[in-house]
C-alpha atoms as a PDB file:
ATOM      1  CA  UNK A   1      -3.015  19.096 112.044  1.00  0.00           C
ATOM      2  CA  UNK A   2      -4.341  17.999 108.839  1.00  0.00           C
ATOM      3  CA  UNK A   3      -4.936  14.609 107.739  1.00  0.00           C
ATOM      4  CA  UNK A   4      -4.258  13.585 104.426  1.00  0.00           C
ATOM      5  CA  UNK A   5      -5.206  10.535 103.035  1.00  0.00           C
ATOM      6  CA  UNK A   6      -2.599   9.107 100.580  1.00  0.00           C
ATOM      7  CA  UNK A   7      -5.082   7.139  98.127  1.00  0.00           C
ATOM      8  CA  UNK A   8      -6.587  10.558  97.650  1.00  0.00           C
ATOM      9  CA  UNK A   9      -3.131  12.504  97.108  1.00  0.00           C
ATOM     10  CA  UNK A  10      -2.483   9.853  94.663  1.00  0.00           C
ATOM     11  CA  UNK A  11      -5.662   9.935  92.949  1.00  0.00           C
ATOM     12  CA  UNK A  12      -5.380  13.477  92.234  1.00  0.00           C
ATOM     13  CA  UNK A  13      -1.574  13.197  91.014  1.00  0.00           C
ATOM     14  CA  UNK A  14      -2.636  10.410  88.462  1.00  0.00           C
ATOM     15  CA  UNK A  15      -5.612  12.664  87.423  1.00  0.00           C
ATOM     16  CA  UNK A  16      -3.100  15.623  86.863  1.00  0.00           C
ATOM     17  CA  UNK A  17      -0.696  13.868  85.081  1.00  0.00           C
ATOM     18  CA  UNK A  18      -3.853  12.744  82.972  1.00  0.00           C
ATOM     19  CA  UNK A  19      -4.568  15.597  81.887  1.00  0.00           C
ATOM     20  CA  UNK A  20      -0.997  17.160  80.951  1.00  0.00           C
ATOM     21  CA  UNK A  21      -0.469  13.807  78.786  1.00  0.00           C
ATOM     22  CA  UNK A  22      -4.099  14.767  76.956  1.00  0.00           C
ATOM     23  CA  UNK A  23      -2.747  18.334  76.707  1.00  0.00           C
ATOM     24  CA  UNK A  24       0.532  17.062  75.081  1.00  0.00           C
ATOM     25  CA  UNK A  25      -1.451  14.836  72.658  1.00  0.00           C
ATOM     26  CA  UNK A  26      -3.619  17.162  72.012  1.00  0.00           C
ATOM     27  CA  UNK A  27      -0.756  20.016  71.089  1.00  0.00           C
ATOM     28  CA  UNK A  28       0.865  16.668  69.158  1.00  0.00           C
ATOM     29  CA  UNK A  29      -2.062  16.234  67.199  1.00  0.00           C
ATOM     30  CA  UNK A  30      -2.743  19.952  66.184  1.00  0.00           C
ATOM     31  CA  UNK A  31       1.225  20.040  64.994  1.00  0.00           C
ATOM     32  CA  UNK A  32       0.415  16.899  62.876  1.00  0.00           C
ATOM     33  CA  UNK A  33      -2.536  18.437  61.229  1.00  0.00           C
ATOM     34  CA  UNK A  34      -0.377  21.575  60.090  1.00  0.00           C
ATOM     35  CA  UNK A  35       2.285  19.574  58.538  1.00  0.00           C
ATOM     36  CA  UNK A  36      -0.025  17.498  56.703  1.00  0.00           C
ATOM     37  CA  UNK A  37      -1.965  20.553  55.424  1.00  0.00           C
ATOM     38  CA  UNK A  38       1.613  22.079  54.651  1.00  0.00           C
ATOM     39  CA  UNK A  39       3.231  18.508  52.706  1.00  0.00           C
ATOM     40  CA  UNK A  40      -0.286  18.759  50.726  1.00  0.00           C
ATOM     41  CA  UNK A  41       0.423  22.341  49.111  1.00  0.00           C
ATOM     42  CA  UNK A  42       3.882  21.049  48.401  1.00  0.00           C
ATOM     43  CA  UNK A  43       2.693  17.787  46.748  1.00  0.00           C
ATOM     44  CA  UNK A  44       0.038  19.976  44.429  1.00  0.00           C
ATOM     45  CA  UNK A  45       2.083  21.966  43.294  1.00  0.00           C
ATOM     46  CA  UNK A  46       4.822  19.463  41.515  1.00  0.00           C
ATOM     47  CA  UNK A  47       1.254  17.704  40.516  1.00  0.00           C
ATOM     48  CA  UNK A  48       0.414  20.863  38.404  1.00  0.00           C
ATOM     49  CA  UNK A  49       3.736  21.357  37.194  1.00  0.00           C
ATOM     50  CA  UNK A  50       3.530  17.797  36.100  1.00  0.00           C
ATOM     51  CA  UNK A  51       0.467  17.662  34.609  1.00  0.00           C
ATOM     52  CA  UNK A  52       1.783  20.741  32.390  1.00  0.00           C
ATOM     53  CA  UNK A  53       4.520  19.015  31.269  1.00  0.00           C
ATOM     54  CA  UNK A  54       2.310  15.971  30.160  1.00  0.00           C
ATOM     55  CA  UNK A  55       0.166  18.371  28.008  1.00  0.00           C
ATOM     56  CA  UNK A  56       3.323  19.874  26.756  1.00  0.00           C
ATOM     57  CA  UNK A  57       4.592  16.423  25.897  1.00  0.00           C
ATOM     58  CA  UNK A  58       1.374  15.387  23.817  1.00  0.00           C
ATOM     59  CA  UNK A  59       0.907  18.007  21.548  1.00  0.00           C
ATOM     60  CA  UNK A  60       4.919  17.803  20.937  1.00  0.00           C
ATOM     61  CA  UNK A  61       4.272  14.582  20.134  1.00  0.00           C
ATOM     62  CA  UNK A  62       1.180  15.244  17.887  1.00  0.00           C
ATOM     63  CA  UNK A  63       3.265  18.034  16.140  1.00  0.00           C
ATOM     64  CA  UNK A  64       5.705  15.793  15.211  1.00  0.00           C
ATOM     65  CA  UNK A  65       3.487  12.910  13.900  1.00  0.00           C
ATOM     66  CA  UNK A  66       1.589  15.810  11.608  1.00  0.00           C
ATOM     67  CA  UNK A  67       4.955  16.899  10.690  1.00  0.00           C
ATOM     68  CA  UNK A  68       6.121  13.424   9.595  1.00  0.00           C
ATOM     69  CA  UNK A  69       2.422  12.630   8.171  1.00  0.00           C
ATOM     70  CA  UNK A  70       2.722  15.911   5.898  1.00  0.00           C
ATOM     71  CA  UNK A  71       6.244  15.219   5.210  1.00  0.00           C
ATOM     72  CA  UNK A  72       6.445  11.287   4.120  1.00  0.00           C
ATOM     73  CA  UNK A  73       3.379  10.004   3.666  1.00  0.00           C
ATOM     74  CA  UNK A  74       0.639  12.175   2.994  1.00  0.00           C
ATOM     75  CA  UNK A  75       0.432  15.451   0.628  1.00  0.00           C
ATOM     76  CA  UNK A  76      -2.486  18.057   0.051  1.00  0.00           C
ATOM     77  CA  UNK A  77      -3.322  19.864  -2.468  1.00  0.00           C
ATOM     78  CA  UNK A  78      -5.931  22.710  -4.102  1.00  0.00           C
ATOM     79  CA  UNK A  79      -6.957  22.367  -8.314  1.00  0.00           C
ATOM     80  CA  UNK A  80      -7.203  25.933  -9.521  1.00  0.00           C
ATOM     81  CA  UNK A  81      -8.762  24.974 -12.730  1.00  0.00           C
ATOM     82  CA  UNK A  82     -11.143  22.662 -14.577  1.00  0.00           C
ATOM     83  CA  UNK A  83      -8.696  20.585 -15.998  1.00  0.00           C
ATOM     84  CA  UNK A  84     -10.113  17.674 -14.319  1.00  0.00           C
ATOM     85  CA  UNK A  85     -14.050  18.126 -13.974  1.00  0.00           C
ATOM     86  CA  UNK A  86     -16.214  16.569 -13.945  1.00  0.00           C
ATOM     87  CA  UNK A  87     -14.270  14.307 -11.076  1.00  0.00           C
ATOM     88  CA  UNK A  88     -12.332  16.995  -9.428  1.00  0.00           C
ATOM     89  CA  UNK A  89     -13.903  20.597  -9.590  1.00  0.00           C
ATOM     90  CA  UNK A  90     -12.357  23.799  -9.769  1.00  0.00           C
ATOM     91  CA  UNK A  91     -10.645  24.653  -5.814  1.00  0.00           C
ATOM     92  CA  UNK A  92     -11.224  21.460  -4.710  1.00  0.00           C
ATOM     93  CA  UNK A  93      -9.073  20.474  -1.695  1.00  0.00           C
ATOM     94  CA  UNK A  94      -7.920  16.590  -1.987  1.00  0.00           C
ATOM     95  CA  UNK A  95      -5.484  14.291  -0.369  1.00  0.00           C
ATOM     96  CA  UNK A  96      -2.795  12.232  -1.767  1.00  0.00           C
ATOM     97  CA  UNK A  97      -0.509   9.481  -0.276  1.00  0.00           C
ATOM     98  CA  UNK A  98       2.892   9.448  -1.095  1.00  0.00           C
ATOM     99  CA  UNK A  99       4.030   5.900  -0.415  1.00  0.00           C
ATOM    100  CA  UNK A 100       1.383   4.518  -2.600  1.00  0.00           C
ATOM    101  CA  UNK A 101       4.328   3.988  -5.510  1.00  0.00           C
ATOM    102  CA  UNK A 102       6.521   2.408  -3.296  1.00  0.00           C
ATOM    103  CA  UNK A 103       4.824  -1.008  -3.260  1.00  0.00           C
ATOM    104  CA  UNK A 104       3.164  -1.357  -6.510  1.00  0.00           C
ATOM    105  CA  UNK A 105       3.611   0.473  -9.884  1.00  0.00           C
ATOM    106  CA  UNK A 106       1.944   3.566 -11.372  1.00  0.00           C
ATOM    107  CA  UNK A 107      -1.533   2.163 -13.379  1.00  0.00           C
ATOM    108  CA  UNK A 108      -3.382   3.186 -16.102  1.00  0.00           C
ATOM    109  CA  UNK A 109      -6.168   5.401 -15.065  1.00  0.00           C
ATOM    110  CA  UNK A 110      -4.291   6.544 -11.702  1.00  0.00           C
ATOM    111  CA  UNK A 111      -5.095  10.617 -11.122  1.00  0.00           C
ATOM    112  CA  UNK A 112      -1.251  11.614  -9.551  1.00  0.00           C
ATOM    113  CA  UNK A 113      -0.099  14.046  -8.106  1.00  0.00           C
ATOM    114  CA  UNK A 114       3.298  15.397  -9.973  1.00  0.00           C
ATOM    115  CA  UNK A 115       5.989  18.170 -10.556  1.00  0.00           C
ATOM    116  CA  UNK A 116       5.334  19.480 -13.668  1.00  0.00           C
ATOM    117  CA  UNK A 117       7.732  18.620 -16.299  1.00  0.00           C
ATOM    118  CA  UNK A 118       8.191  22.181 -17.748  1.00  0.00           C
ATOM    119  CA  UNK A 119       8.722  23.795 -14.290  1.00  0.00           C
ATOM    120  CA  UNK A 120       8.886  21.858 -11.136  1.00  0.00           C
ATOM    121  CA  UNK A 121       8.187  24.764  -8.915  1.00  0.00           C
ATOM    122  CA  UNK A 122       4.502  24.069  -9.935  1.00  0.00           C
ATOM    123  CA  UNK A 123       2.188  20.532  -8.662  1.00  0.00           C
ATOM    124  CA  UNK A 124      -0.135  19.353 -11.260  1.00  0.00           C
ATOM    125  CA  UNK A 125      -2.856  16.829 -10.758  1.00  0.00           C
ATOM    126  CA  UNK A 126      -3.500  15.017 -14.222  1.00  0.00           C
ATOM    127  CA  UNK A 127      -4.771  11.186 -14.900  1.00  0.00           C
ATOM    128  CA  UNK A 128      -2.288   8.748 -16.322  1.00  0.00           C
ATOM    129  CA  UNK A 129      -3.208   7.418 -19.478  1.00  0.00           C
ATOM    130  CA  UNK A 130       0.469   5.844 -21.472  1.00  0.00           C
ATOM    131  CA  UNK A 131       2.545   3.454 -19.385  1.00  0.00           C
ATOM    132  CA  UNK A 132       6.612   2.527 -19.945  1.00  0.00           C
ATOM    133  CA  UNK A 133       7.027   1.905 -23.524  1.00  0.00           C
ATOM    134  CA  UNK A 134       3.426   2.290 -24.413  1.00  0.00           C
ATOM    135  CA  UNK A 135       2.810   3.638 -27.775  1.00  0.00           C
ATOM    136  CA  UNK A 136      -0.256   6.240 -27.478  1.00  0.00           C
ATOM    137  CA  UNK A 137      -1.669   7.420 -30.884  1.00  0.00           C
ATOM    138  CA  UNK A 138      -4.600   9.790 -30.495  1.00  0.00           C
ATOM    139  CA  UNK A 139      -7.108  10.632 -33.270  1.00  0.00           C
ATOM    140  CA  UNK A 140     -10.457  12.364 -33.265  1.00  0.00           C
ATOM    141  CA  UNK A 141     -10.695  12.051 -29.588  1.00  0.00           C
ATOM    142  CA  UNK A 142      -9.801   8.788 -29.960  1.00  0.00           C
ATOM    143  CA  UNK A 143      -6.892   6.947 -27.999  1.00  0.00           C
ATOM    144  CA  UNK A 144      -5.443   3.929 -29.167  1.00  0.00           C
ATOM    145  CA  UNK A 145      -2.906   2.263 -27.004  1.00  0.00           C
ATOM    146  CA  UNK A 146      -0.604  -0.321 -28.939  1.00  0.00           C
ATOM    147  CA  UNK A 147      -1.503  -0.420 -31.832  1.00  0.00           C
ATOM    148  CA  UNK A 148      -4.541  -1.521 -30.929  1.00  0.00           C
ATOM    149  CA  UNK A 149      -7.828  -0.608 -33.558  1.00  0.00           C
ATOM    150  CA  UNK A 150     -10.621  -0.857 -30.253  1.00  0.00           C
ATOM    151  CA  UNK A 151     -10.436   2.893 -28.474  1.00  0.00           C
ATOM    152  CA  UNK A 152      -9.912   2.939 -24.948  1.00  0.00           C
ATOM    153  CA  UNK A 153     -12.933   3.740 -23.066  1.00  0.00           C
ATOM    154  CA  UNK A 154     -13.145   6.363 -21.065  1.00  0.00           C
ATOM    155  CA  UNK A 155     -16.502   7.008 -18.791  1.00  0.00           C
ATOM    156  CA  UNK A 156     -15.035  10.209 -16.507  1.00  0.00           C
ATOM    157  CA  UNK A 157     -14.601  12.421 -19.604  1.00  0.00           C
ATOM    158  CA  UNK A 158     -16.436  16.166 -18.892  1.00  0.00           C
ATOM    159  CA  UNK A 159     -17.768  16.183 -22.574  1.00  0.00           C
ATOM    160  CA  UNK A 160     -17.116  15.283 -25.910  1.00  0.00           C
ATOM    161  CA  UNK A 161     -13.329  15.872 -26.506  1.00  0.00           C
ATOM    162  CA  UNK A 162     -13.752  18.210 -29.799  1.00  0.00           C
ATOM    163  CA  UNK A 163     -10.422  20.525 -29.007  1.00  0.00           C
ATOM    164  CA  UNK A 164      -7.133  19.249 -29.699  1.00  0.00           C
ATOM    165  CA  UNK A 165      -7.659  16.009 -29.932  1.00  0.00           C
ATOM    166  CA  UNK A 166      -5.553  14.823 -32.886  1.00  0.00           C
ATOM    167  CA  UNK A 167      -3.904  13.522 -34.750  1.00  0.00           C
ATOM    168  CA  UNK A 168      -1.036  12.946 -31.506  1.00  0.00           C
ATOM    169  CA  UNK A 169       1.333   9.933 -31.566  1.00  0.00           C
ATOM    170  CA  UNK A 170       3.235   9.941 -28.113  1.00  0.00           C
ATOM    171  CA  UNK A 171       6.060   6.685 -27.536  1.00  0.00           C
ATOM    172  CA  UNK A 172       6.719   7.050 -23.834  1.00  0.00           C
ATOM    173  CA  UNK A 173      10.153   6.469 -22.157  1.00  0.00           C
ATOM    174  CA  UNK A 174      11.132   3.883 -19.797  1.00  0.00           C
ATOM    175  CA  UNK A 175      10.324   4.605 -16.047  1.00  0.00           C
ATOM    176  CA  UNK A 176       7.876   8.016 -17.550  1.00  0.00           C
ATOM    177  CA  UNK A 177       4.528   8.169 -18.073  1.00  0.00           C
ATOM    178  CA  UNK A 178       1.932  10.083 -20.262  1.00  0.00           C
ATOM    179  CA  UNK A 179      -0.994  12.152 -18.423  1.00  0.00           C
ATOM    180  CA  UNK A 180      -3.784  13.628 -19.508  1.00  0.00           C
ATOM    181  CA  UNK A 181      -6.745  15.603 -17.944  1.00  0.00           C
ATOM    182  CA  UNK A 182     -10.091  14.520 -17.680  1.00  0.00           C
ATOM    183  CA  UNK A 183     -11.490  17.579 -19.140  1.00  0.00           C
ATOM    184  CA  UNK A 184      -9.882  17.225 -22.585  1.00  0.00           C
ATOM    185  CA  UNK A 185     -11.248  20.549 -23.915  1.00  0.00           C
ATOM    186  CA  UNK A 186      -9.741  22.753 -21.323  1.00  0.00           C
ATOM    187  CA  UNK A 187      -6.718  20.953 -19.862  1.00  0.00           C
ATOM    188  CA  UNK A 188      -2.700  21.984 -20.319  1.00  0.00           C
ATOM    189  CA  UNK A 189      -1.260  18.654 -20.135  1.00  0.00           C
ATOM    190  CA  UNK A 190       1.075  16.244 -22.111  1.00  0.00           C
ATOM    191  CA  UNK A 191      -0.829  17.723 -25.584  1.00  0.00           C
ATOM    192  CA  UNK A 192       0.903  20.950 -25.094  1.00  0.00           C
ATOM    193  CA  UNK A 193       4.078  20.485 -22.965  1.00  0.00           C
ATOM    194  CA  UNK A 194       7.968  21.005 -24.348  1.00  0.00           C
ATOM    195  CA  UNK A 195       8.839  18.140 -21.715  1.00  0.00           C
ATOM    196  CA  UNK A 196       5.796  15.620 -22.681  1.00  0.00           C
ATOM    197  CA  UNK A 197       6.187  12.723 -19.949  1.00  0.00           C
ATOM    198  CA  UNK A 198       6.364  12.710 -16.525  1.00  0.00           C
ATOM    199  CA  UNK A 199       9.222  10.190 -14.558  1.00  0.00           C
ATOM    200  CA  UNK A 200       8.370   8.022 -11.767  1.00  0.00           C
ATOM    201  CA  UNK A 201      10.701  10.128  -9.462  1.00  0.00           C
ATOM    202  CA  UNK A 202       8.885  13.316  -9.945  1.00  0.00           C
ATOM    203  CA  UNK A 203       5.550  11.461  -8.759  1.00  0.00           C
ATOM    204  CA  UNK A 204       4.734  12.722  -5.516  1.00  0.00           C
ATOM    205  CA  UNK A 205       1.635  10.794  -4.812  1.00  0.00           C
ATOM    206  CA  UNK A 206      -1.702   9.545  -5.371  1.00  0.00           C
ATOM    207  CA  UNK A 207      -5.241  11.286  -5.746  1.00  0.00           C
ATOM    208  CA  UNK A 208      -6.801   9.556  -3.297  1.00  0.00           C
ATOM    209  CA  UNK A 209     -10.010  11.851  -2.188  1.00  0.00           C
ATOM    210  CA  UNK A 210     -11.366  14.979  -2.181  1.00  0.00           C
ATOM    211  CA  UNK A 211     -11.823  16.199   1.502  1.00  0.00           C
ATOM    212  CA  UNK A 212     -13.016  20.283   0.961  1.00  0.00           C
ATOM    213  CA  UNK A 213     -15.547  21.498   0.333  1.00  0.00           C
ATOM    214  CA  UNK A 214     -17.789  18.740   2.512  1.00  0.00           C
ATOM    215  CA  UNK A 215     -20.622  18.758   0.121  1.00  0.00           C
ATOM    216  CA  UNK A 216     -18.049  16.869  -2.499  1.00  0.00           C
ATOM    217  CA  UNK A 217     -16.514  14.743   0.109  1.00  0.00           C
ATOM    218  CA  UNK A 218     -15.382  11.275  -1.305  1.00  0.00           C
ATOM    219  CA  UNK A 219     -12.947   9.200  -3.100  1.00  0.00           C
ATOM    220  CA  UNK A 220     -11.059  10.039  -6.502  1.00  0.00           C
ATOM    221  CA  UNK A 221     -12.032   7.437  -9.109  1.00  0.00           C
END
């Protein structure tokens, strides 16, 4: 007959059920790690798709503020010719702001940006030089504004103004305004136009600088 001793029968069924427990755990623990490793591909992936979105988002955004920029407030344009050198050249790029007549009035001396009165297809860039009801008379290069007998000085002029430069008597109409290019010699403006003034409503802007090329970067004075 064999003798058993209890305390060891009881040892060994506590050491057995030891290690099934660690076995179960252990099998827990490797299930665990799988679903973690299978909820992380499924949380990068809305992460990418989101991040997308955001990126789509911002340069929707920043289309629309260029849109609205180009649209209401700011307006670009390129001179073809040398109707106002010396202080914008020929193909010079500059930048006007539109709003800049909605909270104060056109001044003498302004360069603007405008439809041109004889076709409005067409942007001209010219310098204002007769305000509402000014009277403008022009003689030998000379302008005298109101009846004044003191010229009006004028430091941006290219050259001597020796081509069509008077006698011209110009009266200008309420809410218009007379223009002029700085090169006097070789300018189409007011001088030679059926429809002589230009109304507020067909300003589109202010000259404000000249951004292309870089080597004549600045602002329009």
């Amino acid at each position: 007959m064999e003798i058993i001793d209890l305390n060891e029968e009881d040892e060994l069924i506590e050491l057995n059920n030891k290690e099934m427990a660690d076995t179960v755990i252990h099998k827990g623990r490797g299930r665990k790690v799988k679903g973690n490793r299978n909820n992380d591909d499924r949380e990068e992936a809305p992460s990418a798709l989101g991040e997308l979105v955001s990126w789509i988002m911002y340069f929707a955004v920043a289309i629309i503020i260029a849109l609205f920029l180009k649209t209401f407030v700011i307006i670009n344009a390129t001179v073809p010719t040398g109707s106002m050198e010396n202080t914008i050249m020929t193909n010079d790029c500059i930048m006007g702001f539109r709003l800049a007549y909605t909270i104060s009035e056109p001044k003498r001396g302004d360069i603007i940006i405008f439809k041109y009165p004889d076709d409005e297809t067409q942007k001209y860039v010219k310098r204002i030089i007769g305000l509402p009801g000014d009277n403008i008379y022009i003689e030998n290069g000379e302008i005298y504004i109101n009846g004044s007998v003191t010229p009006y000085q004028e430091s941006y002029l290219k050259e001597e103004w020796v081509i069509a430069n008077g006698p011209y008597e110009f009266q200008v109409p309420e809410d218009s305004y007379l223009v002029l290019g700085d090169n006097r010699n070789n300018s189409l403006d007011a001088r030679y136009w059926t429809n002589k003034y230009v109304t507020k409503d067909k300003i589109i802007g202010k000259a404000l600088f000249v951004y292309f090329p870089f080597s004549r970067l600045g602002a329009i004075n």
